[in-house]
PDB file of N, CA and C in Angstrom:
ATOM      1  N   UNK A   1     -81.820  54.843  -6.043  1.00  0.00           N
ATOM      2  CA  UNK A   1     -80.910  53.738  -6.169  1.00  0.00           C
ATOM      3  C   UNK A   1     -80.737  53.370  -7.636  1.00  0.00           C
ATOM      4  N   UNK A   2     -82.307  53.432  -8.585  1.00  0.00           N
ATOM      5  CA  UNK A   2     -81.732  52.749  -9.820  1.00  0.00           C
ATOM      6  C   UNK A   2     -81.201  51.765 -10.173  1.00  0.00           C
ATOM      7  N   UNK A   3     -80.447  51.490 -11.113  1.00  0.00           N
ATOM      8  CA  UNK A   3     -80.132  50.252 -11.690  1.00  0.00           C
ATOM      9  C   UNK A   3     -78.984  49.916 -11.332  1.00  0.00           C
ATOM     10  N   UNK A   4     -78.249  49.220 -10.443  1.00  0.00           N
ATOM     11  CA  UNK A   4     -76.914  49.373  -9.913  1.00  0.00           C
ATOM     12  C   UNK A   4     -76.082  47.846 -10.463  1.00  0.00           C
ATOM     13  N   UNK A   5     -77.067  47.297 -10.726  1.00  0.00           N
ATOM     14  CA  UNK A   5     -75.973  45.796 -11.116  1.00  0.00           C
ATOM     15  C   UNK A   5     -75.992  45.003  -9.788  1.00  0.00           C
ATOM     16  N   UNK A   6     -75.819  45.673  -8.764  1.00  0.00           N
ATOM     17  CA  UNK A   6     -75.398  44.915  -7.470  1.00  0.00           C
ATOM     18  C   UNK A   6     -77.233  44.070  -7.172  1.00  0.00           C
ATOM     19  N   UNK A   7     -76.914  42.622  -6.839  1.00  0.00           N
ATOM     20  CA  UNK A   7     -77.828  41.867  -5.877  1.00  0.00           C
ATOM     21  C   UNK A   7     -77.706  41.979  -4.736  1.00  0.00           C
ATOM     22  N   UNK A   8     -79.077  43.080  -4.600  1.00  0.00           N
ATOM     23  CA  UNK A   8     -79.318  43.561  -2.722  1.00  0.00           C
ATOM     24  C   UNK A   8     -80.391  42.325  -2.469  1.00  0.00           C
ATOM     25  N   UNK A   9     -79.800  41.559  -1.022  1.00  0.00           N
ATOM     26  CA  UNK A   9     -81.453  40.908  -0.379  1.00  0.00           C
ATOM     27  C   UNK A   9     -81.174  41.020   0.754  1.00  0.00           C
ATOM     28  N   UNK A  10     -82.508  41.016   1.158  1.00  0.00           N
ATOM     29  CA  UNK A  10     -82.482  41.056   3.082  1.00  0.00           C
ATOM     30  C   UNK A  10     -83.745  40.577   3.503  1.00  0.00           C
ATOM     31  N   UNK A  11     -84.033  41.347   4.576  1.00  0.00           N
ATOM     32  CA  UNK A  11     -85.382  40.683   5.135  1.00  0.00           C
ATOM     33  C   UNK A  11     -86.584  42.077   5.163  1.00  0.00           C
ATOM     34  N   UNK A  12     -87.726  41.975   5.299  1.00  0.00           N
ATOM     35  CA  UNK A  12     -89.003  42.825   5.592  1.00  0.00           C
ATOM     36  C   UNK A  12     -89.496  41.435   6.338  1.00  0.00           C
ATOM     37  N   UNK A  13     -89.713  42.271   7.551  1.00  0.00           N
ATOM     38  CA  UNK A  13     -90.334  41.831   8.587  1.00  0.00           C
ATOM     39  C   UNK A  13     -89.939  39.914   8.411  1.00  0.00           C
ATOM     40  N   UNK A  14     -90.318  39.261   8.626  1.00  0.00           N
ATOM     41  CA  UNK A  14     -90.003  37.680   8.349  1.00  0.00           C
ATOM     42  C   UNK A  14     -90.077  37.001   6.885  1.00  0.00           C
ATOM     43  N   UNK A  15     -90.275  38.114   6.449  1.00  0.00           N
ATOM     44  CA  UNK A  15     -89.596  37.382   4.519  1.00  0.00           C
ATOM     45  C   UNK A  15     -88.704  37.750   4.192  1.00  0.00           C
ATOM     46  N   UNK A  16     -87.959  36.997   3.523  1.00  0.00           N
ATOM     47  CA  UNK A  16     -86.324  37.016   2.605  1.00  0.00           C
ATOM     48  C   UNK A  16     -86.733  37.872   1.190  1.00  0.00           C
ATOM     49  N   UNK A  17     -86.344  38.655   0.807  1.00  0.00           N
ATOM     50  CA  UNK A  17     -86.679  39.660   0.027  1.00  0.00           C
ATOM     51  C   UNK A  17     -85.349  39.914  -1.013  1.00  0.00           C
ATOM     52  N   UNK A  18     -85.286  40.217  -2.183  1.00  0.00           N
ATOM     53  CA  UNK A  18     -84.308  40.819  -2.932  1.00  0.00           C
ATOM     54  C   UNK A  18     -85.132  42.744  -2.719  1.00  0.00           C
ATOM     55  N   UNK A  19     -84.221  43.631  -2.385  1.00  0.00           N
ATOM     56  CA  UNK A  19     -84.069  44.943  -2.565  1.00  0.00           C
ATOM     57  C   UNK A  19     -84.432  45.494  -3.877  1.00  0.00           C
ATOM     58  N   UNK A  20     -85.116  46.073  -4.491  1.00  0.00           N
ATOM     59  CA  UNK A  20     -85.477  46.545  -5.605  1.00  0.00           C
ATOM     60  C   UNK A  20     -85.179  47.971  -6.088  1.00  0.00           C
ATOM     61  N   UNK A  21     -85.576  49.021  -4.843  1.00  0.00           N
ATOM     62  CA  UNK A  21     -84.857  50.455  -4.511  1.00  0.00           C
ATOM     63  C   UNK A  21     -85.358  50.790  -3.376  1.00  0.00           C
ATOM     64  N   UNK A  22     -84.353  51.389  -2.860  1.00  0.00           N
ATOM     65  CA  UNK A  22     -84.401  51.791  -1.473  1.00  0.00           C
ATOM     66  C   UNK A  22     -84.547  53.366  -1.291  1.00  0.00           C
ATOM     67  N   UNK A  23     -85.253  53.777   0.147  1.00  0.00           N
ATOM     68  CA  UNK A  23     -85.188  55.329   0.018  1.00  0.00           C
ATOM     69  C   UNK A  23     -85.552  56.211  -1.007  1.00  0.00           C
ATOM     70  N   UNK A  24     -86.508  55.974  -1.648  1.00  0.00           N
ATOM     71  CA  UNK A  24     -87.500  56.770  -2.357  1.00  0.00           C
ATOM     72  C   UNK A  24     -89.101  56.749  -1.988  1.00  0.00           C
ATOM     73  N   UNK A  25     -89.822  57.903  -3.014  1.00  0.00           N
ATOM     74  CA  UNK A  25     -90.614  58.708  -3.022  1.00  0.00           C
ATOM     75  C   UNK A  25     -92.032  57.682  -2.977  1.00  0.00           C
ATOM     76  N   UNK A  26     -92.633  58.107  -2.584  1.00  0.00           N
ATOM     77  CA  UNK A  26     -94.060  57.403  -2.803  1.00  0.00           C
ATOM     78  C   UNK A  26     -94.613  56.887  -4.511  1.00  0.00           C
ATOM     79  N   UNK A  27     -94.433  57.833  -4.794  1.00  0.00           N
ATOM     80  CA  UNK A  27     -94.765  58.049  -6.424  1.00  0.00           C
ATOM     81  C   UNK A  27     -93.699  56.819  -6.988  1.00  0.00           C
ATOM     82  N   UNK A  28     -92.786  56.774  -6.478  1.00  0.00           N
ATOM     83  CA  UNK A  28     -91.784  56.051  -7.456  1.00  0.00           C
ATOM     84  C   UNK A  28     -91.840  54.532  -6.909  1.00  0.00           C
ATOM     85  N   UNK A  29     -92.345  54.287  -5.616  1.00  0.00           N
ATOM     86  CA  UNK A  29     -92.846  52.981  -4.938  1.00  0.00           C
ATOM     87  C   UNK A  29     -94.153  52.616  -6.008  1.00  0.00           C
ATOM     88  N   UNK A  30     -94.661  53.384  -5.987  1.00  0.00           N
ATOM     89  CA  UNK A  30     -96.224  52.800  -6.467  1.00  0.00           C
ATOM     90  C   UNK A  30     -95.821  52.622  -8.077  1.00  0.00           C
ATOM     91  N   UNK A  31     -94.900  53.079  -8.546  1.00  0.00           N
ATOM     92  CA  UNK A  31     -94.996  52.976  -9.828  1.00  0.00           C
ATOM     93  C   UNK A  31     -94.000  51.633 -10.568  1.00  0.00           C
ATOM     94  N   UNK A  32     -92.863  51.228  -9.671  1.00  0.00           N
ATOM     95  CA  UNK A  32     -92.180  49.897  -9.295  1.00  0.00           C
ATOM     96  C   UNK A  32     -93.353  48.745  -8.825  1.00  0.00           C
ATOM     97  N   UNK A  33     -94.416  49.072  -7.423  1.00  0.00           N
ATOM     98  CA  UNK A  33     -94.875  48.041  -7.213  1.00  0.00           C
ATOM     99  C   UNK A  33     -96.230  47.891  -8.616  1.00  0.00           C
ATOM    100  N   UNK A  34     -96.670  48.774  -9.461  1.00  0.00           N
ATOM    101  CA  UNK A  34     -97.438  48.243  -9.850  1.00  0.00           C
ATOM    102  C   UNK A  34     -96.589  47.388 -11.110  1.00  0.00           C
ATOM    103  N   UNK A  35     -95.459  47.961 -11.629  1.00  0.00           N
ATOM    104  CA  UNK A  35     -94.594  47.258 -13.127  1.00  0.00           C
ATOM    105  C   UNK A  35     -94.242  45.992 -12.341  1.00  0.00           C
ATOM    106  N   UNK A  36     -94.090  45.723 -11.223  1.00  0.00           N
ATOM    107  CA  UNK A  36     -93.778  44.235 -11.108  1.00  0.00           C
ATOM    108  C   UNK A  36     -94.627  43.381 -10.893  1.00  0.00           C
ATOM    109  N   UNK A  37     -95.543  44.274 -10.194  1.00  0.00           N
ATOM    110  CA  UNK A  37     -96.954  43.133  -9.980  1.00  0.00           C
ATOM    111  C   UNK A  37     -97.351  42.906 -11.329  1.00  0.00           C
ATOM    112  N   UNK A  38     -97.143  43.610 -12.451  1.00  0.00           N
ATOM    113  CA  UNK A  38     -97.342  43.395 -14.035  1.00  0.00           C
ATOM    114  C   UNK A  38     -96.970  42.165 -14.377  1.00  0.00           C
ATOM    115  N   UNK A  39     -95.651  42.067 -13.844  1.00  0.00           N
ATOM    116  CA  UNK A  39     -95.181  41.530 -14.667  1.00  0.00           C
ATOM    117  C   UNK A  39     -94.777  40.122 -13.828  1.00  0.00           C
ATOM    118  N   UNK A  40     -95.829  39.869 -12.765  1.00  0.00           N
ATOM    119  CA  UNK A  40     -95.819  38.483 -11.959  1.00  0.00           C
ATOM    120  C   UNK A  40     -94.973  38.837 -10.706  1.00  0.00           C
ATOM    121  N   UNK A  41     -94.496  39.428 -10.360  1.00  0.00           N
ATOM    122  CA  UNK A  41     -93.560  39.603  -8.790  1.00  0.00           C
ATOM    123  C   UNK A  41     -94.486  39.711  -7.410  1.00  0.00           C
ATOM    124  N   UNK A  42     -94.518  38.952  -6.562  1.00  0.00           N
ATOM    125  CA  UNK A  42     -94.637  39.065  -5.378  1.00  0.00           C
ATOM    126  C   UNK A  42     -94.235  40.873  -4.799  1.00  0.00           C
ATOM    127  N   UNK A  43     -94.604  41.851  -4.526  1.00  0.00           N
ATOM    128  CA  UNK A  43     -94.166  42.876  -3.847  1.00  0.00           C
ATOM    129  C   UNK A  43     -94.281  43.514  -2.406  1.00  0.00           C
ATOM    130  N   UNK A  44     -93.135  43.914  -2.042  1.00  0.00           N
ATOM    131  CA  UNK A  44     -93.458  44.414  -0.902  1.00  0.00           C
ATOM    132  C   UNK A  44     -92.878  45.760  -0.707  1.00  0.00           C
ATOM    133  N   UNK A  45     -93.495  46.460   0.172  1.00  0.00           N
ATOM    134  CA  UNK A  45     -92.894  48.125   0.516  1.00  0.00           C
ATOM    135  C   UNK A  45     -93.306  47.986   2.041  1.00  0.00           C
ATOM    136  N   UNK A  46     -91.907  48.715   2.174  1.00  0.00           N
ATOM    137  CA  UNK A  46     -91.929  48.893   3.919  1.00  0.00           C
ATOM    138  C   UNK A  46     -91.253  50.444   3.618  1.00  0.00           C
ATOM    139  N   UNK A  47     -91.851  50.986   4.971  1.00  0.00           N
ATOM    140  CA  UNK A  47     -91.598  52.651   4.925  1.00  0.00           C
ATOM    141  C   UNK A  47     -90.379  52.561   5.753  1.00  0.00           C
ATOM    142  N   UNK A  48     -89.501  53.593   5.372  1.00  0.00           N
ATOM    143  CA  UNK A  48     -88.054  53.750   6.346  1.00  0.00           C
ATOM    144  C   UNK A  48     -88.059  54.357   7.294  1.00  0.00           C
ATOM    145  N   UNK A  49     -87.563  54.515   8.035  1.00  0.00           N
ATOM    146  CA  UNK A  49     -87.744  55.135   9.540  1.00  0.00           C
ATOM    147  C   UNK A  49     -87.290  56.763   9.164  1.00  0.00           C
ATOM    148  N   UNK A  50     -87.824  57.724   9.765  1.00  0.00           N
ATOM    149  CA  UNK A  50     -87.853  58.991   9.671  1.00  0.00           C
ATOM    150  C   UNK A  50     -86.872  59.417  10.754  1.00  0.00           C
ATOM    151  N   UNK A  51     -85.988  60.260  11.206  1.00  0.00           N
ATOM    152  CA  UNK A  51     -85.634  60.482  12.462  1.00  0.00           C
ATOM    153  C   UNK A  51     -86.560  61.931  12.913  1.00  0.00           C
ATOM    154  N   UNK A  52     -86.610  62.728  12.017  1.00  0.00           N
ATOM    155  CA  UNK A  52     -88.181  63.446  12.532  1.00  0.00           C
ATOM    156  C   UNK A  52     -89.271  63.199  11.531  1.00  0.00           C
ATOM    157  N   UNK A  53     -90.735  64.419  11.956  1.00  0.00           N
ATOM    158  CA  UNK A  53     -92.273  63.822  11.622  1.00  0.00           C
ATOM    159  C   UNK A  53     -91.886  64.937  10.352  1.00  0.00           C
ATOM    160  N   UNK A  54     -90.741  65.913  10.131  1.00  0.00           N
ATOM    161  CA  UNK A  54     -90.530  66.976   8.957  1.00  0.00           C
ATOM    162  C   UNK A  54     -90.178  65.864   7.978  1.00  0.00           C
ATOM    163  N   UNK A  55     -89.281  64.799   7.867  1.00  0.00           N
ATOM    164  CA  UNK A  55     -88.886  64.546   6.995  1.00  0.00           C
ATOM    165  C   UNK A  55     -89.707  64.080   5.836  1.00  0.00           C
ATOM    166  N   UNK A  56     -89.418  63.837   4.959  1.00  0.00           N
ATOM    167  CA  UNK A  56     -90.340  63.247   3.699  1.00  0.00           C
ATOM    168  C   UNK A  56     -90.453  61.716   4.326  1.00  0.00           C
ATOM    169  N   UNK A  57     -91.218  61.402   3.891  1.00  0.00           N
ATOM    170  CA  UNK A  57     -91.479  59.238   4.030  1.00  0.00           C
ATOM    171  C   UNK A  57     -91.077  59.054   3.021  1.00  0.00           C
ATOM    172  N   UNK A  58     -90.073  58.234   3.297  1.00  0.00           N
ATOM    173  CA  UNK A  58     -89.471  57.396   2.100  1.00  0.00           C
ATOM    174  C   UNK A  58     -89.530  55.951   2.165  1.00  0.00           C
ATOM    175  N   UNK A  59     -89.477  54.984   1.332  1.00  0.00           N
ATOM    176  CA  UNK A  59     -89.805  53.926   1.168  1.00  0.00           C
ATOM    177  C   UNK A  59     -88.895  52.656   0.245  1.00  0.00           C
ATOM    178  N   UNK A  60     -89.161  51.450   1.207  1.00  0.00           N
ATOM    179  CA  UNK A  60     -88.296  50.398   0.299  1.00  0.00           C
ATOM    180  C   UNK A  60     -89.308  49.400  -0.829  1.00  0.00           C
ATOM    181  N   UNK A  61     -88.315  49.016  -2.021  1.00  0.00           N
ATOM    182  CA  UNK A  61     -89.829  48.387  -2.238  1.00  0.00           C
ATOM    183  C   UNK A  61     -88.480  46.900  -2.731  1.00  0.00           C
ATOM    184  N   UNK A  62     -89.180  45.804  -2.599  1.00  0.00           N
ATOM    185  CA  UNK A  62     -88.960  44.959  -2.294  1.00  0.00           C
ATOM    186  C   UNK A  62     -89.819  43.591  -3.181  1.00  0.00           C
ATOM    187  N   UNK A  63     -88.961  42.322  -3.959  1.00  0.00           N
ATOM    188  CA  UNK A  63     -89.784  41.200  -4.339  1.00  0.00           C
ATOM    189  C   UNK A  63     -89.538  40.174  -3.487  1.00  0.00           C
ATOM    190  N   UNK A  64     -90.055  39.436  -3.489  1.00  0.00           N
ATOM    191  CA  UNK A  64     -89.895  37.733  -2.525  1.00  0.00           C
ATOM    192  C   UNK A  64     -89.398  36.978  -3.767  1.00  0.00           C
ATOM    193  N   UNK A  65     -88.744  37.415  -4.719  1.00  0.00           N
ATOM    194  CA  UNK A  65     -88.253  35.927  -5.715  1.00  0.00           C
ATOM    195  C   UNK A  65     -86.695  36.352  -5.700  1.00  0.00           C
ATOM    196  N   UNK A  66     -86.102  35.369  -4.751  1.00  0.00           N
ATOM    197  CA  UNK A  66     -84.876  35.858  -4.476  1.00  0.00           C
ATOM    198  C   UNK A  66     -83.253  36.215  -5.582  1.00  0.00           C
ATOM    199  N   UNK A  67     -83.704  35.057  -6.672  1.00  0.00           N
ATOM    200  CA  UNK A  67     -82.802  36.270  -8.049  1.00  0.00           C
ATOM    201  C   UNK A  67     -82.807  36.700  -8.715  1.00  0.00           C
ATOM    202  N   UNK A  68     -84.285  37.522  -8.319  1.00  0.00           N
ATOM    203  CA  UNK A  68     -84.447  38.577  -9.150  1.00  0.00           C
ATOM    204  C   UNK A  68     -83.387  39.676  -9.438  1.00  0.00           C
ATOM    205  N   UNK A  69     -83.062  40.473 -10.214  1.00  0.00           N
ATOM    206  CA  UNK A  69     -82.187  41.552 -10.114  1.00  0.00           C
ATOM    207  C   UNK A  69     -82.520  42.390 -10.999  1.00  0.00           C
ATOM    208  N   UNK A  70     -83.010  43.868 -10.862  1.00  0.00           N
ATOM    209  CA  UNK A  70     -83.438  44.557 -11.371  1.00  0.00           C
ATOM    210  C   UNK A  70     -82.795  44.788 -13.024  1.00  0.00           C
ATOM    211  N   UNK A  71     -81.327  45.023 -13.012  1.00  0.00           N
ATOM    212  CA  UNK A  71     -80.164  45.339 -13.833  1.00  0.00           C
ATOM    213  C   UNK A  71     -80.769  44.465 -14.472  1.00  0.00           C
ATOM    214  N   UNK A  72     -80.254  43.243 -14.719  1.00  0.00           N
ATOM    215  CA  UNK A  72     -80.044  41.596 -15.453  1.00  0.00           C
ATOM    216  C   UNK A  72     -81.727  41.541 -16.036  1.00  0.00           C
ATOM    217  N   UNK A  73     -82.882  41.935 -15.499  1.00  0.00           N
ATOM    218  CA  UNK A  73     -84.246  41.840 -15.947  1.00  0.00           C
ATOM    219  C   UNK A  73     -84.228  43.132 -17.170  1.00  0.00           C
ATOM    220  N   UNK A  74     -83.955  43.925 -16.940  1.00  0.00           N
ATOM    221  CA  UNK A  74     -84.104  45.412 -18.004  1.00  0.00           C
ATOM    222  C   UNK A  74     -83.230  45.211 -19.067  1.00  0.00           C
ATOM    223  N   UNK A  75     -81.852  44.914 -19.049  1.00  0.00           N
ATOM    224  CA  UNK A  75     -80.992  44.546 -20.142  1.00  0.00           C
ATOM    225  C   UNK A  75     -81.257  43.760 -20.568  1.00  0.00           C
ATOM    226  N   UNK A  76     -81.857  42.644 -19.969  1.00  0.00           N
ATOM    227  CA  UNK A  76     -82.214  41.180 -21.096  1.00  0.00           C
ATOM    228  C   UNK A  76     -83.793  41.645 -21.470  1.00  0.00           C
ATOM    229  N   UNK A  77     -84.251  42.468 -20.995  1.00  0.00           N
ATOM    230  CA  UNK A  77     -85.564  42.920 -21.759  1.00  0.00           C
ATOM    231  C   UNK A  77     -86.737  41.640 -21.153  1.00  0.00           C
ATOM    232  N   UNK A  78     -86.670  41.158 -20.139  1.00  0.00           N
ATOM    233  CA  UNK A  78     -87.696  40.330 -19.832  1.00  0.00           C
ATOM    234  C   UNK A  78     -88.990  41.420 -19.114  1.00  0.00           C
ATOM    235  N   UNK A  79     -88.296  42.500 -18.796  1.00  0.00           N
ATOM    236  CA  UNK A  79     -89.924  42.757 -18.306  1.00  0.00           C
ATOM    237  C   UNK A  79     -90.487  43.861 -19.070  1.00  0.00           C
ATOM    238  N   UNK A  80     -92.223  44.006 -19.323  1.00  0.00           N
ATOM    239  CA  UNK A  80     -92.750  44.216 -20.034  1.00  0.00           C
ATOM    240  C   UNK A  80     -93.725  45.335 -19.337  1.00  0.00           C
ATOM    241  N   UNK A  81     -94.588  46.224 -20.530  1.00  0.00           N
ATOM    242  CA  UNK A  81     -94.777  47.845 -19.718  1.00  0.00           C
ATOM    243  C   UNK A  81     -96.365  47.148 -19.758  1.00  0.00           C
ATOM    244  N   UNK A  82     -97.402  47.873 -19.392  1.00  0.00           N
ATOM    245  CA  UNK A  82     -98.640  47.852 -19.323  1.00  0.00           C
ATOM    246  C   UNK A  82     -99.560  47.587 -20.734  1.00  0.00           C
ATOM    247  N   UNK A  83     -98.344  47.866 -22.001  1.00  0.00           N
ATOM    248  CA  UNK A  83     -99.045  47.673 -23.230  1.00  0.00           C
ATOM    249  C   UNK A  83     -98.580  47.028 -23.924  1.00  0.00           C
ATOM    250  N   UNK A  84     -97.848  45.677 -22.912  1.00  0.00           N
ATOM    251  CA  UNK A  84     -97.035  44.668 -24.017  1.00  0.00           C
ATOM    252  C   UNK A  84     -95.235  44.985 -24.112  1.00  0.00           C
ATOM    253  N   UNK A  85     -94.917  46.001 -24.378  1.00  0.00           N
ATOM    254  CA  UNK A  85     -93.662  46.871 -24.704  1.00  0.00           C
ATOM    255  C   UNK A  85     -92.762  46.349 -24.032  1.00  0.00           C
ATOM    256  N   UNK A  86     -91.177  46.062 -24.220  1.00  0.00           N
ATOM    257  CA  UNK A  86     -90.217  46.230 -23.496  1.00  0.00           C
ATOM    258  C   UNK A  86     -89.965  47.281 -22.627  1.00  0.00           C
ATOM    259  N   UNK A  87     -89.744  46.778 -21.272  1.00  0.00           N
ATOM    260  CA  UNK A  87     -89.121  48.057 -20.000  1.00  0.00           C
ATOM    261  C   UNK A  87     -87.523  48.139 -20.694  1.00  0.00           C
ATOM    262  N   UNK A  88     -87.415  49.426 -20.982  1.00  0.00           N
ATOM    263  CA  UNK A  88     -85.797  49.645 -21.241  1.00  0.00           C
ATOM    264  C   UNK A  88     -85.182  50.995 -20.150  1.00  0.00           C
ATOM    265  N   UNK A  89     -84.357  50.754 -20.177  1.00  0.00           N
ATOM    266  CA  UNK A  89     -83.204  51.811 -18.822  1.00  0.00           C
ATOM    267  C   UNK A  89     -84.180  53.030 -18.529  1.00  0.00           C
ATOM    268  N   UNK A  90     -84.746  53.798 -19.844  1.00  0.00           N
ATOM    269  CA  UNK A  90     -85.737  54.867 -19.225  1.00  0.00           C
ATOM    270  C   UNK A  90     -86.579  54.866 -18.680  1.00  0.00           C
ATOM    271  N   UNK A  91     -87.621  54.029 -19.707  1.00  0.00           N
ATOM    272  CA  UNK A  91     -88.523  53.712 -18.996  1.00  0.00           C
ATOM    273  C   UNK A  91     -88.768  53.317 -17.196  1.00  0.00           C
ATOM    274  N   UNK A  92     -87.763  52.271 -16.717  1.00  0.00           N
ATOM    275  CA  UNK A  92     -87.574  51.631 -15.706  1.00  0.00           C
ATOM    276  C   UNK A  92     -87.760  53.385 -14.783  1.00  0.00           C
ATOM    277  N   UNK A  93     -86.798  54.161 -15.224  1.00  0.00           N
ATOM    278  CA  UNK A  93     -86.005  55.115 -14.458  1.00  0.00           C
ATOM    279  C   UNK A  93     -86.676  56.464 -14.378  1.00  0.00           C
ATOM    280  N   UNK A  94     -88.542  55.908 -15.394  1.00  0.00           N
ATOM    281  CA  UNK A  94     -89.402  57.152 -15.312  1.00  0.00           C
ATOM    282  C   UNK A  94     -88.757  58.376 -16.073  1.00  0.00           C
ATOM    283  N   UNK A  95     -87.845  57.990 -17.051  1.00  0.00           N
ATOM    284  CA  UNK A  95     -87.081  59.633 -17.847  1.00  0.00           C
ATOM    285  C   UNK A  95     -88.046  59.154 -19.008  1.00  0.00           C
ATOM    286  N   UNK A  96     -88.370  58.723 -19.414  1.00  0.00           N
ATOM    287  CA  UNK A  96     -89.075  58.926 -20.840  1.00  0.00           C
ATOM    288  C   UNK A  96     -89.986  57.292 -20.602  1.00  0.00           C
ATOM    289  N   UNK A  97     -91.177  57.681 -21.613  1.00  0.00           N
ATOM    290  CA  UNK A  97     -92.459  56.606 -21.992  1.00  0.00           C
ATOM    291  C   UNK A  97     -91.882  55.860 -22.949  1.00  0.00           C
ATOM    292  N   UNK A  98     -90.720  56.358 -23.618  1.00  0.00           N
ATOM    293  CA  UNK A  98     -90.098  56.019 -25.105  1.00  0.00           C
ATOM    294  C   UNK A  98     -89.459  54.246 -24.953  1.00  0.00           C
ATOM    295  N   UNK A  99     -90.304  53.191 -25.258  1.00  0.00           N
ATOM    296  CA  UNK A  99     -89.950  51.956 -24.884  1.00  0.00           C
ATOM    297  C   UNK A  99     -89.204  51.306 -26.134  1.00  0.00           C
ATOM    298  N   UNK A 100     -88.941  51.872 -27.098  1.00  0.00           N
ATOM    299  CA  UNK A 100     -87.807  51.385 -28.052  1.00  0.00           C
ATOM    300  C   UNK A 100     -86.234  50.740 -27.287  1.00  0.00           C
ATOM    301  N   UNK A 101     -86.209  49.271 -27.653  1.00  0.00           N
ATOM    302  CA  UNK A 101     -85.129  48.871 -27.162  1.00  0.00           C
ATOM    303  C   UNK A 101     -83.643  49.417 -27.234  1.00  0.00           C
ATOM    304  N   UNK A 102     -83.677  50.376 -27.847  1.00  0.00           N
ATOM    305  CA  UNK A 102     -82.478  50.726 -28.227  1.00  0.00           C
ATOM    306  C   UNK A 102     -81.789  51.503 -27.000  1.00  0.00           C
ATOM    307  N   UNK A 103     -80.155  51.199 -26.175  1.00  0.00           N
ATOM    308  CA  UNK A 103     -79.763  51.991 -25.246  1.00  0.00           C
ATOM    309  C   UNK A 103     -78.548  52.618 -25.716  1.00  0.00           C
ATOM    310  N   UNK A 104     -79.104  53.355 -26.718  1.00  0.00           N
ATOM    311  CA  UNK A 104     -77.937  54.190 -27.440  1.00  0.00           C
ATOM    312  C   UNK A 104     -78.842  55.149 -28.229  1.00  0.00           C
ATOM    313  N   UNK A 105     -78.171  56.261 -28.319  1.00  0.00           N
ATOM    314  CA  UNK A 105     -78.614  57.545 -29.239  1.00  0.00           C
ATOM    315  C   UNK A 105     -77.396  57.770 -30.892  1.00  0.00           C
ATOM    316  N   UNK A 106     -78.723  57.413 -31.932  1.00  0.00           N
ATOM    317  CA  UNK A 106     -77.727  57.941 -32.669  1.00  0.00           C
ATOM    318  C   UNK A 106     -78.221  59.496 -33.512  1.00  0.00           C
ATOM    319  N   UNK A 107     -76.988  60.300 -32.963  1.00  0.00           N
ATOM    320  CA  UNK A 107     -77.695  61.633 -33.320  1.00  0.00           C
ATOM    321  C   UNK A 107     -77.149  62.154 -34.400  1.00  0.00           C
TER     322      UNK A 107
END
């Protein structure tokens, strides 16, 4: 899902939830729920329904602070990596460790 701009919320089980990313990997759940629990978020992950036992498990992961929005947190640079650092578009998106604010290349 990534960074889409759009405010997803819904429900997990009887909490009101903002959507964070949907339909991904284990690896990429655990690595969302631990940067938000970093950085103060309530988290939740609920697994998606499989229609067979072949498919991969995929997973939603989910905060309880309802305006939150992933987009609007990374561009304004409010959330922060494990060593202090600004989360910027890569980082967030697992393409590079490289936490320099800059979202432009000058080559």
């Amino acid at each position: 899902m990534g960074l889409t701009g759009k405010h997803l919320f819904g429900s997990i089980e009887e909490t009101r939830v903002t959507f964070v990313e949907k339909k991904i990997e284990k690896g990429r759940a655990d690595f969302l729920k631990k940067l938000l629990k970093h950085n103060g978020f309530e988290v939740l992950i609920q697994e998606e329904k499989r229609k067979t036992e072949e498919e991969p498990q995929l997973y939603t992961v989910a905060v309880t602070d309802m305006v939150f929005n992933p987009t609007v947190w990374v561009f304004q640079r409010k959330l922060k990596t494990f060593d202090g650092h600004i989360v910027n578009q890569d980082y967030w998106n697992q393409v590079s460790e490289n936490t320099k604010p800059q979202y432009w290349k000058n080559d």
